[in-house]
PDB file of N, CA and C in Angstrom:
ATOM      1  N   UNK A   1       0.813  -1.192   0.000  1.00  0.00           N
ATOM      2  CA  UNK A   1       0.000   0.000   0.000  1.00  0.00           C
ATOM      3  C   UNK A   1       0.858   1.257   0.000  1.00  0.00           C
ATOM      4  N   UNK A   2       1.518   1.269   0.886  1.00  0.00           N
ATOM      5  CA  UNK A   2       2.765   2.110   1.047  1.00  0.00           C
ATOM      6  C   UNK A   2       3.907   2.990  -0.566  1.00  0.00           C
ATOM      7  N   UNK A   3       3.612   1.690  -1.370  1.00  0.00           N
ATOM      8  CA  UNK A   3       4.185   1.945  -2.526  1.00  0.00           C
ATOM      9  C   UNK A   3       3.593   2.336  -3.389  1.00  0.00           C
ATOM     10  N   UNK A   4       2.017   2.330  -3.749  1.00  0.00           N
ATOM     11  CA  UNK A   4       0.928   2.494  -4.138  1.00  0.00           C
ATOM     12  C   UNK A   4       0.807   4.206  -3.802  1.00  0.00           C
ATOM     13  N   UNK A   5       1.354   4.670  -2.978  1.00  0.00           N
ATOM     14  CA  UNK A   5       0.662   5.866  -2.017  1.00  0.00           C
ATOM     15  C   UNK A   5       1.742   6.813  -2.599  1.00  0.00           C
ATOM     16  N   UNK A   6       3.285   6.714  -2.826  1.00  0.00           N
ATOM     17  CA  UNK A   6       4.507   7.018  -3.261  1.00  0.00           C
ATOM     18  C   UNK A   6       4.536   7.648  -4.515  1.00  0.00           C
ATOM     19  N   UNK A   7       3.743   6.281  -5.090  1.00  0.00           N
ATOM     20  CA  UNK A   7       3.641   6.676  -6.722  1.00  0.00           C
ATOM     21  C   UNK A   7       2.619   7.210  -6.886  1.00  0.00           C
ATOM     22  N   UNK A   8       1.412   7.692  -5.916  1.00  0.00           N
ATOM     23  CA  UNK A   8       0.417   8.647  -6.464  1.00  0.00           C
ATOM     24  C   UNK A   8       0.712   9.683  -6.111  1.00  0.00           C
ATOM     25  N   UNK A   9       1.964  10.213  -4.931  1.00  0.00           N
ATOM     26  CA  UNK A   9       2.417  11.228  -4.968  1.00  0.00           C
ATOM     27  C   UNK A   9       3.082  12.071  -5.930  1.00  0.00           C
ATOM     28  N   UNK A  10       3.844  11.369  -6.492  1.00  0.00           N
ATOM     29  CA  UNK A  10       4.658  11.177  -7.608  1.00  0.00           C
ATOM     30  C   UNK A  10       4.002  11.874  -8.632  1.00  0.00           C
ATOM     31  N   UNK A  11       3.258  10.685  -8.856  1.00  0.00           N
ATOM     32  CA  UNK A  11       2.275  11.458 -10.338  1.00  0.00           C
ATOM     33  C   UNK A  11       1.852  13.032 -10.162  1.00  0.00           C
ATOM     34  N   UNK A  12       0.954  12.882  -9.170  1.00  0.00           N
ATOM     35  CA  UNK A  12       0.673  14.151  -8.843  1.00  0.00           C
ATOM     36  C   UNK A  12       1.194  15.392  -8.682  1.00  0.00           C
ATOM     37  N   UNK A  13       2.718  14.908  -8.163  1.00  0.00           N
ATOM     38  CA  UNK A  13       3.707  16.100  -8.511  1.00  0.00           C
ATOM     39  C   UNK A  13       4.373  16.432  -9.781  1.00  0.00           C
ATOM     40  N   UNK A  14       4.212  15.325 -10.246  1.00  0.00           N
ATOM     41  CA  UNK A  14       4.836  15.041 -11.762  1.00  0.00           C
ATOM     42  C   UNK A  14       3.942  15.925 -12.461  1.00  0.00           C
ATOM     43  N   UNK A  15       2.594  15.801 -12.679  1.00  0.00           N
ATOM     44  CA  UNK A  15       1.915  16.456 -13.416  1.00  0.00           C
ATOM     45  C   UNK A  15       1.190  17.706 -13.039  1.00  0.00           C
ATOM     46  N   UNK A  16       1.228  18.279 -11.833  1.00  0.00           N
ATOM     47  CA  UNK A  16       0.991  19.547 -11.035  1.00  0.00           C
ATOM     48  C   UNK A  16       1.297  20.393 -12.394  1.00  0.00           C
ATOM     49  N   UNK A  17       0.174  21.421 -12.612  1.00  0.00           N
ATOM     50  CA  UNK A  17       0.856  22.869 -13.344  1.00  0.00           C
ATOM     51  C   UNK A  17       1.685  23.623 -12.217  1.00  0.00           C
ATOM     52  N   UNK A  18       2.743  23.972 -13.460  1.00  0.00           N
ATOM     53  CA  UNK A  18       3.728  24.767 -13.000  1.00  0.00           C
ATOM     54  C   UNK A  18       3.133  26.108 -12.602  1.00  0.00           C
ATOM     55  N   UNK A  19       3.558  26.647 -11.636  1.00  0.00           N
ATOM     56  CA  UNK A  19       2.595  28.289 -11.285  1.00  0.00           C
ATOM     57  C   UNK A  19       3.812  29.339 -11.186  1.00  0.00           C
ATOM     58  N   UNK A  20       5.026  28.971 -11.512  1.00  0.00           N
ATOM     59  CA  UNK A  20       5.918  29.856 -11.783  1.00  0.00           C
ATOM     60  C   UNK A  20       5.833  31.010 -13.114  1.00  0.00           C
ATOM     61  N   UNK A  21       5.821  32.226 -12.570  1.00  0.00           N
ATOM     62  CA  UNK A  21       5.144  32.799 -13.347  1.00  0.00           C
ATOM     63  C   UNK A  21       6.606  33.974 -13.485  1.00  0.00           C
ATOM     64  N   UNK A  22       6.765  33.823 -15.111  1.00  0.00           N
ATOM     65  CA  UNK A  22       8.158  35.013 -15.611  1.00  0.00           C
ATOM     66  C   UNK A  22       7.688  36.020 -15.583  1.00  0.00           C
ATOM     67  N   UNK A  23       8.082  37.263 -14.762  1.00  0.00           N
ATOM     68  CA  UNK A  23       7.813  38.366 -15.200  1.00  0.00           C
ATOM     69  C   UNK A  23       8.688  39.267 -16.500  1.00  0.00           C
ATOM     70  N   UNK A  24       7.534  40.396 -17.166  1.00  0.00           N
ATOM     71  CA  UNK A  24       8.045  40.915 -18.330  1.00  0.00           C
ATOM     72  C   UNK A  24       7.974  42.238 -18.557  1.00  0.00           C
ATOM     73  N   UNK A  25       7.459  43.101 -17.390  1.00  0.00           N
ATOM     74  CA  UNK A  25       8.614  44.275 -17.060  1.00  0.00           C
ATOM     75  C   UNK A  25       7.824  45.013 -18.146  1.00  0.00           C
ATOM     76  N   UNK A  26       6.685  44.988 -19.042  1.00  0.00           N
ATOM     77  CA  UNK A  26       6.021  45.327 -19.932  1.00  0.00           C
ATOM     78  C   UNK A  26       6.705  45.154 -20.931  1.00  0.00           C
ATOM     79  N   UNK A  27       7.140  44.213 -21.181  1.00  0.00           N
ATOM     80  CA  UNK A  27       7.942  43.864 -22.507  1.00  0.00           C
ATOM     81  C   UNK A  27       6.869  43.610 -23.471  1.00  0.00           C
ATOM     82  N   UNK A  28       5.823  42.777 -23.374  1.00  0.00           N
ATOM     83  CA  UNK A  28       4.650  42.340 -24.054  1.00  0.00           C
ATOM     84  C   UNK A  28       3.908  43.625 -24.444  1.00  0.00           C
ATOM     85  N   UNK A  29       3.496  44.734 -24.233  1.00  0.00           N
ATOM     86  CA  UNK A  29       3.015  45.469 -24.683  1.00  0.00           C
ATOM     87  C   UNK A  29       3.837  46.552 -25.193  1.00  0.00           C
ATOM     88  N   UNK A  30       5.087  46.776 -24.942  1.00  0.00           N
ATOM     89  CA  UNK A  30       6.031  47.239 -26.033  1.00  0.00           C
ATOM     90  C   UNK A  30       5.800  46.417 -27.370  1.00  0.00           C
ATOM     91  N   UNK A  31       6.393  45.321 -27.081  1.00  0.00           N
ATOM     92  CA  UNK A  31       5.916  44.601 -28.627  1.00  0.00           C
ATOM     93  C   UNK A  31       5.283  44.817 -29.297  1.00  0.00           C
ATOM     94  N   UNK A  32       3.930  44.323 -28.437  1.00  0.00           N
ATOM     95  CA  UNK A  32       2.274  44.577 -29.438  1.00  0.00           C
ATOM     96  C   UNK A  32       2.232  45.934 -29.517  1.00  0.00           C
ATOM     97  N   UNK A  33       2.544  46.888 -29.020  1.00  0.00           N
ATOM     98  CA  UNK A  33       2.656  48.347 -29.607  1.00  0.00           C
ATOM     99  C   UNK A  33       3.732  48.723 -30.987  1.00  0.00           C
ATOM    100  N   UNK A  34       4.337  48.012 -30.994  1.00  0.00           N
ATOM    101  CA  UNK A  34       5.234  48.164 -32.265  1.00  0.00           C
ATOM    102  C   UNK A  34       4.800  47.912 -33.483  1.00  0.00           C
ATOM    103  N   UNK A  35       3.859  46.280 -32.997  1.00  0.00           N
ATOM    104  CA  UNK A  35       3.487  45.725 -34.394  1.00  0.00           C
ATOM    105  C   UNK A  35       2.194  46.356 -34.932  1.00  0.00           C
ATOM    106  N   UNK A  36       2.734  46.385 -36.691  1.00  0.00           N
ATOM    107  CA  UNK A  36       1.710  47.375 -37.658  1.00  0.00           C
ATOM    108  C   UNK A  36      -0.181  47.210 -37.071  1.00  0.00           C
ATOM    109  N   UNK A  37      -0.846  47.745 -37.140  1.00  0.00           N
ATOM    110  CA  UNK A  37      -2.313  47.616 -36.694  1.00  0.00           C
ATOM    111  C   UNK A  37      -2.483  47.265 -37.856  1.00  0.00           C
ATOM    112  N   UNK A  38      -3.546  46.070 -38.635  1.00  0.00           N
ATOM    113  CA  UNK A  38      -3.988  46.004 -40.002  1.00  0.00           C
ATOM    114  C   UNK A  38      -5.115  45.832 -39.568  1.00  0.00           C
ATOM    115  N   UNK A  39      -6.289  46.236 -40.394  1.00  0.00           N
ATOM    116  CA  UNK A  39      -7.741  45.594 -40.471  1.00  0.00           C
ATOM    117  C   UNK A  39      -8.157  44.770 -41.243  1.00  0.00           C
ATOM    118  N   UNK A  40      -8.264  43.538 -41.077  1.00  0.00           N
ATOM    119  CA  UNK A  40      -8.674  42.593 -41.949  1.00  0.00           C
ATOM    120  C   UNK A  40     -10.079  42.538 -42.437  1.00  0.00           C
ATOM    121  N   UNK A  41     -11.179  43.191 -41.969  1.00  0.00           N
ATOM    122  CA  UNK A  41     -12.442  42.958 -41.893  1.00  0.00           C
ATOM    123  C   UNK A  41     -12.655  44.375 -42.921  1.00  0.00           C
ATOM    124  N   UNK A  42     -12.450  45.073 -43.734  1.00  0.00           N
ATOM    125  CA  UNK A  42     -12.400  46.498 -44.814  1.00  0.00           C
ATOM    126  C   UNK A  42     -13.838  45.974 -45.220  1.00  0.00           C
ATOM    127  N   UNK A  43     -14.365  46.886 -45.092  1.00  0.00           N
ATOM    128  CA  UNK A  43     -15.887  46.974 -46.130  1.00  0.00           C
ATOM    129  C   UNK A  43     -15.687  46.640 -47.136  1.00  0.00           C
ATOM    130  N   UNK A  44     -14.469  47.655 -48.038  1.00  0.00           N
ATOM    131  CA  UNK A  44     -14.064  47.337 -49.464  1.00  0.00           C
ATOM    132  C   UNK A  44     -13.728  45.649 -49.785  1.00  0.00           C
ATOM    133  N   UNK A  45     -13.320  45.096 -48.898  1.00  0.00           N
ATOM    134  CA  UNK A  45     -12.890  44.128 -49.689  1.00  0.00           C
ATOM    135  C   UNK A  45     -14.161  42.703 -49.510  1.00  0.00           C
ATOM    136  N   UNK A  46     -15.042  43.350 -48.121  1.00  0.00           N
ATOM    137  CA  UNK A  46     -16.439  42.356 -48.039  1.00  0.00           C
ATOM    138  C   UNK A  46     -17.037  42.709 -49.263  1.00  0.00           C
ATOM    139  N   UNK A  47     -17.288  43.606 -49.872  1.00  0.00           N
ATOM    140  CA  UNK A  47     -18.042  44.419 -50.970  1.00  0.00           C
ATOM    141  C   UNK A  47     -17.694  43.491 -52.015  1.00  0.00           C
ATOM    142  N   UNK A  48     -16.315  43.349 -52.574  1.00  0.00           N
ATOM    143  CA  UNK A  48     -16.007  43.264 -53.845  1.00  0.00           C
ATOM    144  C   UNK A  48     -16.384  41.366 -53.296  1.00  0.00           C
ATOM    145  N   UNK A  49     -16.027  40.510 -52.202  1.00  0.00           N
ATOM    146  CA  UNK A  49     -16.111  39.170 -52.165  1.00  0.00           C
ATOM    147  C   UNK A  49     -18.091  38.803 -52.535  1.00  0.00           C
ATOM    148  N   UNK A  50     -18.577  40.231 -51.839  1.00  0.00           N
ATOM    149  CA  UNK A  50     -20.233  39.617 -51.917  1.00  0.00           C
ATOM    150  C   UNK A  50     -20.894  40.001 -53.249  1.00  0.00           C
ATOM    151  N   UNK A  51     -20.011  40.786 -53.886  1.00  0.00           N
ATOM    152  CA  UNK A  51     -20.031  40.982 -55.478  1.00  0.00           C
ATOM    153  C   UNK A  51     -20.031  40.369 -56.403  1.00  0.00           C
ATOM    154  N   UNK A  52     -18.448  39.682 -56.188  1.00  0.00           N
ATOM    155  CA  UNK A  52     -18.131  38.876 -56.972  1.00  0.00           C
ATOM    156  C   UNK A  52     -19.308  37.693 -56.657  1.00  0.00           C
ATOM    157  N   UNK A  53     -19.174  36.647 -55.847  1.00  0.00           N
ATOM    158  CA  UNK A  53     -19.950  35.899 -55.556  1.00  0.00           C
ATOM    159  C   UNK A  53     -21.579  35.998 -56.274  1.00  0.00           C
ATOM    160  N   UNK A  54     -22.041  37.068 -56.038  1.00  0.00           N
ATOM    161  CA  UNK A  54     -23.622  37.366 -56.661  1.00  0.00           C
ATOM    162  C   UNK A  54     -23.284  37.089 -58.184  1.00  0.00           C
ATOM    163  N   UNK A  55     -22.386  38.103 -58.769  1.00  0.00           N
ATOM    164  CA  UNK A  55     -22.240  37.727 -60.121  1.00  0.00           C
ATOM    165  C   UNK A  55     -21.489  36.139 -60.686  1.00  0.00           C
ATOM    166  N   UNK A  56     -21.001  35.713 -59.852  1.00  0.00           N
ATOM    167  CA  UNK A  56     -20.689  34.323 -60.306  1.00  0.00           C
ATOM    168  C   UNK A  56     -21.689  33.281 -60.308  1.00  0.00           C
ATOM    169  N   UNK A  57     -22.767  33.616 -59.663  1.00  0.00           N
ATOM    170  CA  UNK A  57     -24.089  32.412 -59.748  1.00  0.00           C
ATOM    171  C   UNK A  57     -24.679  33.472 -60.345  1.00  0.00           C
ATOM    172  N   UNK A  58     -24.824  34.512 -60.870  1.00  0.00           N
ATOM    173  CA  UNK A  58     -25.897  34.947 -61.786  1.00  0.00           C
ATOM    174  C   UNK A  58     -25.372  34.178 -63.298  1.00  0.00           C
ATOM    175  N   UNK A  59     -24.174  34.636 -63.479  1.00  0.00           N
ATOM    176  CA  UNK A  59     -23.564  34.216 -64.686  1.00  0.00           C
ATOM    177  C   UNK A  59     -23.756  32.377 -64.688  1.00  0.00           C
ATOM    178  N   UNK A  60     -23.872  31.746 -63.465  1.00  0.00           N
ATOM    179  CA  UNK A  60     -23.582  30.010 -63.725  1.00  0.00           C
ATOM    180  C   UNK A  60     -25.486  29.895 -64.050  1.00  0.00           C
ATOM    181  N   UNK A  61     -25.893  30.538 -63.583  1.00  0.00           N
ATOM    182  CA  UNK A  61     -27.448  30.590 -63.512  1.00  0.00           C
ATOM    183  C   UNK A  61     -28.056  30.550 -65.027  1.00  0.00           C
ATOM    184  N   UNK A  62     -27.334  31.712 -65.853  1.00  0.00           N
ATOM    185  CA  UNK A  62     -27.786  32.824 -66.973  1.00  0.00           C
ATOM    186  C   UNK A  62     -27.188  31.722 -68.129  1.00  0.00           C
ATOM    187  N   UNK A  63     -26.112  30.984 -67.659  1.00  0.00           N
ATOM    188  CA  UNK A  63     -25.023  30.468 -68.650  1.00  0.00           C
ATOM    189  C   UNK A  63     -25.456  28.733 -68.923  1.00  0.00           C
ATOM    190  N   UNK A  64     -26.755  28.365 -67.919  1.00  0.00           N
ATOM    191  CA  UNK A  64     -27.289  27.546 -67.695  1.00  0.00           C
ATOM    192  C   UNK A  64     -26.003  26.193 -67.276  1.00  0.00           C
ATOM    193  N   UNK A  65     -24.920  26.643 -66.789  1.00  0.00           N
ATOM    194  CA  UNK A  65     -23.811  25.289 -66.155  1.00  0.00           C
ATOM    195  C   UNK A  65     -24.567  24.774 -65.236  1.00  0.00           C
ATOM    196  N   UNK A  66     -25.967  24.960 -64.244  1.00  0.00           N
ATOM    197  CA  UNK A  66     -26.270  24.134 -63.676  1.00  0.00           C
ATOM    198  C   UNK A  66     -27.221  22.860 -64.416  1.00  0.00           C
ATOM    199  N   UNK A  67     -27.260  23.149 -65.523  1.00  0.00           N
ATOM    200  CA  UNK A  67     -27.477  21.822 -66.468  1.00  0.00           C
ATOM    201  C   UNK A  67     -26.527  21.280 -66.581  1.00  0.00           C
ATOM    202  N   UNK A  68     -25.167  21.481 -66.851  1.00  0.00           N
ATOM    203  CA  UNK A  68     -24.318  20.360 -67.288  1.00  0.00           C
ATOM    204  C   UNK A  68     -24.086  20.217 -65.752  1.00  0.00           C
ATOM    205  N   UNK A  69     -23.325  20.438 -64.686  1.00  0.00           N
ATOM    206  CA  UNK A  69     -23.667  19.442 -63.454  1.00  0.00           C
ATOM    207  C   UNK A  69     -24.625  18.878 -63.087  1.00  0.00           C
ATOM    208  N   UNK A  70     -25.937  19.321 -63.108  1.00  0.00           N
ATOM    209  CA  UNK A  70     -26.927  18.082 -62.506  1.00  0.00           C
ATOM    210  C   UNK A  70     -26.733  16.985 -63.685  1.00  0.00           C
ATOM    211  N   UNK A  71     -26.712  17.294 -64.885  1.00  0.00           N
ATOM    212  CA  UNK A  71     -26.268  16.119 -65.979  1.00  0.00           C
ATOM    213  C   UNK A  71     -25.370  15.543 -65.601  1.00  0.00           C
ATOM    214  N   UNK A  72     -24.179  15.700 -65.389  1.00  0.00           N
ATOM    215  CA  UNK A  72     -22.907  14.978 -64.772  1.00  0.00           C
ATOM    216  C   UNK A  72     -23.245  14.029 -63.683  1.00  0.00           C
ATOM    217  N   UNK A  73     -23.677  14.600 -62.479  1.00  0.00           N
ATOM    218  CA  UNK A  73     -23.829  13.826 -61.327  1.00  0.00           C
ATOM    219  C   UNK A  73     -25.152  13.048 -62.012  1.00  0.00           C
ATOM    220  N   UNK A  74     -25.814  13.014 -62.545  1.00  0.00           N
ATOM    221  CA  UNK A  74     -27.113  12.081 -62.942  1.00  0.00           C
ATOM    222  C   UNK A  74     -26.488  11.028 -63.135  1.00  0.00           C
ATOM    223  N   UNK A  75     -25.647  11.637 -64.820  1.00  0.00           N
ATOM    224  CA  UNK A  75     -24.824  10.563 -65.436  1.00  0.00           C
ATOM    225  C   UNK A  75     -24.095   9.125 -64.594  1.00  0.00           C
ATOM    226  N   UNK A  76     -23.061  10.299 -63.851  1.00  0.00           N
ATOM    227  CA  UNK A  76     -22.046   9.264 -62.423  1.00  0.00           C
ATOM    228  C   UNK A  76     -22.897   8.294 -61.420  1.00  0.00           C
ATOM    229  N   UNK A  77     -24.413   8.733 -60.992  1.00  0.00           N
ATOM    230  CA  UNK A  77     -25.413   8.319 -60.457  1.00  0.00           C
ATOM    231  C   UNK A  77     -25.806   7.007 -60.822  1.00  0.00           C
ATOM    232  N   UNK A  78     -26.724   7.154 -62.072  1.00  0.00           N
ATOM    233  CA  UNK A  78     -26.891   6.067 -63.024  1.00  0.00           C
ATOM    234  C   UNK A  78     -26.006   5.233 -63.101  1.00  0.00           C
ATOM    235  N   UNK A  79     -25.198   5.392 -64.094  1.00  0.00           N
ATOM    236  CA  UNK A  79     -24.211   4.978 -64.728  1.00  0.00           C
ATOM    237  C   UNK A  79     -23.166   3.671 -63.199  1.00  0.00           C
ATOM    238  N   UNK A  80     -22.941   4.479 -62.057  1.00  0.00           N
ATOM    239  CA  UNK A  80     -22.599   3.375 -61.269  1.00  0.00           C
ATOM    240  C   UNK A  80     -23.448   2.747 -60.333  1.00  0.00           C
ATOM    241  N   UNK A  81     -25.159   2.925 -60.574  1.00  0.00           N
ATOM    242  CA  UNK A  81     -25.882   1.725 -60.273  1.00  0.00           C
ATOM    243  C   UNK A  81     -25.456   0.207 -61.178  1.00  0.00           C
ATOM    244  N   UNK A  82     -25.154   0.472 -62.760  1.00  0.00           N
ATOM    245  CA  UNK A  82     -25.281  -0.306 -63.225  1.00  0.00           C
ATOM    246  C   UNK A  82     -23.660  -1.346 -63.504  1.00  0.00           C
ATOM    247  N   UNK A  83     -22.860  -0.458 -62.723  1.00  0.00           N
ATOM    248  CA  UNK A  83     -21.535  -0.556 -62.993  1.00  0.00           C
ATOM    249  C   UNK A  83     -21.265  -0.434 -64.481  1.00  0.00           C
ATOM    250  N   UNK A  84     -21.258   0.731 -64.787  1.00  0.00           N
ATOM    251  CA  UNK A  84     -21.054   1.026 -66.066  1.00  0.00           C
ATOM    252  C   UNK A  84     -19.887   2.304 -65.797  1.00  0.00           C
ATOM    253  N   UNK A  85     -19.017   2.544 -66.442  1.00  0.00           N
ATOM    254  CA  UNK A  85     -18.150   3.525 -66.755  1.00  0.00           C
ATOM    255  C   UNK A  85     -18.226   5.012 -66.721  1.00  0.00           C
ATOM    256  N   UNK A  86     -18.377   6.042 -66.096  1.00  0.00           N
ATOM    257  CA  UNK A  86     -19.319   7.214 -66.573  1.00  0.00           C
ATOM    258  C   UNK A  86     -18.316   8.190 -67.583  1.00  0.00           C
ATOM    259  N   UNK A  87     -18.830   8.881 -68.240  1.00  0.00           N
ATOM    260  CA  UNK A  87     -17.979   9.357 -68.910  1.00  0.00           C
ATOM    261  C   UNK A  87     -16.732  10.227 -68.581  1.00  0.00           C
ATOM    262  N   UNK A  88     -15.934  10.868 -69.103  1.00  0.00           N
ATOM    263  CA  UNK A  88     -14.122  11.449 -68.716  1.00  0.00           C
ATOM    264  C   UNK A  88     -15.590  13.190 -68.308  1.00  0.00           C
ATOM    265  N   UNK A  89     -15.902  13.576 -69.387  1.00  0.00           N
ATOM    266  CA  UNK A  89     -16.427  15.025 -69.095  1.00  0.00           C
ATOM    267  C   UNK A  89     -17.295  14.706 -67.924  1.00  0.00           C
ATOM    268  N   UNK A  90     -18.158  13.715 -67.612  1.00  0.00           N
ATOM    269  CA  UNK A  90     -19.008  14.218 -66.267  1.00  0.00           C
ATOM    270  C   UNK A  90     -18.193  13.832 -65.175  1.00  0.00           C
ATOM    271  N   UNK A  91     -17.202  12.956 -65.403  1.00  0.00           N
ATOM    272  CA  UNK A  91     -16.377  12.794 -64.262  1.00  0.00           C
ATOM    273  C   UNK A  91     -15.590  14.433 -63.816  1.00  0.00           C
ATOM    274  N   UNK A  92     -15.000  15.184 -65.297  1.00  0.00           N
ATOM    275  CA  UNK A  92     -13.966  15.892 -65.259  1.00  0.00           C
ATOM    276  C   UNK A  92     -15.067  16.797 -64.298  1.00  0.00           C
ATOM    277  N   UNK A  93     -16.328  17.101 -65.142  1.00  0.00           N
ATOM    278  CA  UNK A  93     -16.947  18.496 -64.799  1.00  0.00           C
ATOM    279  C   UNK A  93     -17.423  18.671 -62.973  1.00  0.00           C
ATOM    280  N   UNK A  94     -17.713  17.427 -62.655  1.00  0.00           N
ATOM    281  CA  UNK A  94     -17.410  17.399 -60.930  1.00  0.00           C
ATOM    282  C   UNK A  94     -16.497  17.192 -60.170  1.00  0.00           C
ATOM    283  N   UNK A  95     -15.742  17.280 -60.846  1.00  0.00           N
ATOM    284  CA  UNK A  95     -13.803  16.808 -60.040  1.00  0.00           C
ATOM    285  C   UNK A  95     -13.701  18.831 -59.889  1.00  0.00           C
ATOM    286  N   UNK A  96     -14.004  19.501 -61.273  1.00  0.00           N
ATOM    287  CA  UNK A  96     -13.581  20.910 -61.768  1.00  0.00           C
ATOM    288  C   UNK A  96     -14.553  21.812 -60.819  1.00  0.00           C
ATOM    289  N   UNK A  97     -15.756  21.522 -60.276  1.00  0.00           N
ATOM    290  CA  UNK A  97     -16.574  22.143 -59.726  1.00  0.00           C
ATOM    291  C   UNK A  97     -16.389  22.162 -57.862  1.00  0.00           C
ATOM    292  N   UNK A  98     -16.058  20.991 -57.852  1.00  0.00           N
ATOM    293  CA  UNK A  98     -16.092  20.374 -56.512  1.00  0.00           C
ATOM    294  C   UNK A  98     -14.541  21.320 -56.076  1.00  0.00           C
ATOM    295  N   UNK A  99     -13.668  21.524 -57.192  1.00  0.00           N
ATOM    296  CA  UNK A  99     -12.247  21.948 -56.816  1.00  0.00           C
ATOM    297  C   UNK A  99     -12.171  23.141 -56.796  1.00  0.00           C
ATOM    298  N   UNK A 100     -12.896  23.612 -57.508  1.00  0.00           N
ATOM    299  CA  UNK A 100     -13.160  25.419 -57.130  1.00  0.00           C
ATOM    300  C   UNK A 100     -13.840  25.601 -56.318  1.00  0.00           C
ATOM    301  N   UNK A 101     -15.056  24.869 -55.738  1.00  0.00           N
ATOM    302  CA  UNK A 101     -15.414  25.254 -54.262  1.00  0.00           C
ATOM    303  C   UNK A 101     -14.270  25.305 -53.086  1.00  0.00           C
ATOM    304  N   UNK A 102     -13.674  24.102 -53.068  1.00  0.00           N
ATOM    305  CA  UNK A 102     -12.527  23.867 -52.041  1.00  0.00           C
ATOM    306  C   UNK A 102     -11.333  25.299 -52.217  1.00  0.00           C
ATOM    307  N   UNK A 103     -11.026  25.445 -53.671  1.00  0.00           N
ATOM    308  CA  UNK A 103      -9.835  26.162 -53.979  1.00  0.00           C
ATOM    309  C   UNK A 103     -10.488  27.343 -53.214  1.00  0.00           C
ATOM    310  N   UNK A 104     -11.487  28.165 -53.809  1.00  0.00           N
ATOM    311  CA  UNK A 104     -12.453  29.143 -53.450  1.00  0.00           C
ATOM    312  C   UNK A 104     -12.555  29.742 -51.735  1.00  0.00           C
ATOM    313  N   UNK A 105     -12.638  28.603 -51.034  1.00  0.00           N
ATOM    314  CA  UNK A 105     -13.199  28.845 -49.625  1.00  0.00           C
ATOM    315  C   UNK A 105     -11.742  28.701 -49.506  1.00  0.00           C
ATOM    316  N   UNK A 106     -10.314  27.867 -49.736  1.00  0.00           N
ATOM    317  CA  UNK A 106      -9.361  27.928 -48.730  1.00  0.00           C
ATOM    318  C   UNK A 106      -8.684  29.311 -49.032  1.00  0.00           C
ATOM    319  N   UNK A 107      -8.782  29.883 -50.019  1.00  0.00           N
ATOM    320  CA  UNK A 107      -8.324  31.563 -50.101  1.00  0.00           C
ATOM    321  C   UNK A 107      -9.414  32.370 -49.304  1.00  0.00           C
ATOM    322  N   UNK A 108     -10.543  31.976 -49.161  1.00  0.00           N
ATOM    323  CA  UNK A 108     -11.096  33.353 -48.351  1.00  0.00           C
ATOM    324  C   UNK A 108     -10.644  32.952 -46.943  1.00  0.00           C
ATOM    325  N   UNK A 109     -10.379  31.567 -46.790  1.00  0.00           N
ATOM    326  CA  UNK A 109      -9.808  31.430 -45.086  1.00  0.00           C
ATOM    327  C   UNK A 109      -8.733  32.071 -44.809  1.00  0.00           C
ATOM    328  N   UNK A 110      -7.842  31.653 -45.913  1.00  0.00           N
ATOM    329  CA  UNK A 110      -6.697  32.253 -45.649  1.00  0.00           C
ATOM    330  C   UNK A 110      -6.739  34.121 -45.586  1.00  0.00           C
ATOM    331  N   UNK A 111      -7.644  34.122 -45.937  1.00  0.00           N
ATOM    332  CA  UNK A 111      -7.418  35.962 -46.430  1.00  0.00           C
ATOM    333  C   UNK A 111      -6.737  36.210 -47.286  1.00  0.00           C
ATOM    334  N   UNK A 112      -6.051  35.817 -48.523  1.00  0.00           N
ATOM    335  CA  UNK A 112      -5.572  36.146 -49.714  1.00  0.00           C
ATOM    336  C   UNK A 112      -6.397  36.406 -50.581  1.00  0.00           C
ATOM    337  N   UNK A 113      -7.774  36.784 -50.379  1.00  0.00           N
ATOM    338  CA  UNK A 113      -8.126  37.685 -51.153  1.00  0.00           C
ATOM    339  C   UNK A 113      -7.619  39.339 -51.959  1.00  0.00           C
ATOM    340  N   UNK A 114      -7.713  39.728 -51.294  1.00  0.00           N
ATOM    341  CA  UNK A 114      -7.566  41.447 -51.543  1.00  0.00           C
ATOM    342  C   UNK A 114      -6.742  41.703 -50.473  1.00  0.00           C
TER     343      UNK A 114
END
């Protein structure tokens, strides 16, 4: 029991947070006072993303491409109930659609937009 009691001390000290605390003399807000202020959130550049966006489904709308994808995925649909092959274009045209969504959203995460 005795040894049992040792090693739960142990642990417990072992894994205790540390509460030693560095002081920094205001070093930390010198810093963050140095570094440039940017605004990431600009009207201008929400403007031109909710812009663009409106006109890119007006144009997929107007240009009727949501016929050739629902055709595609029909095609891929069908086509591998029956184990049949689907074609290179309805394969290509949802590989091409599916990749500009992804491409699309990981630049606005990133903020390399504008």
């Amino acid at each position: 029991m005795n040894k049992n009691n040792n090693f739960d001390k142990f642990l417990k000290r072992r894994f205790q947070k540390s509460v030693c605390d560095i002081k920094n003399d205001g070093f930390t807000e010198k810093v963050l006072s140095k570094l440039p202020i940017t605004n990431t959130y600009s009207i201008k550049r929400n403007l031109i993303i909710y812009a663009l966006g409106i006109l890119s489904v007006l144009i997929f709308f107007i240009s009727e491409g949501f016929n050739l994808l629902i055709y595609s995925i029909n095609e891929v649909v069908n086509k591998s109930k029956h184990l049949i092959t689907p074609s290179f274009l309805s394969i290509f045209v949802i590989i091409v659609f599916l990749g500009m969504i992804a491409y699309l959203s990981s630049i606005e995460y990133d903020r390399k937009t504008i």
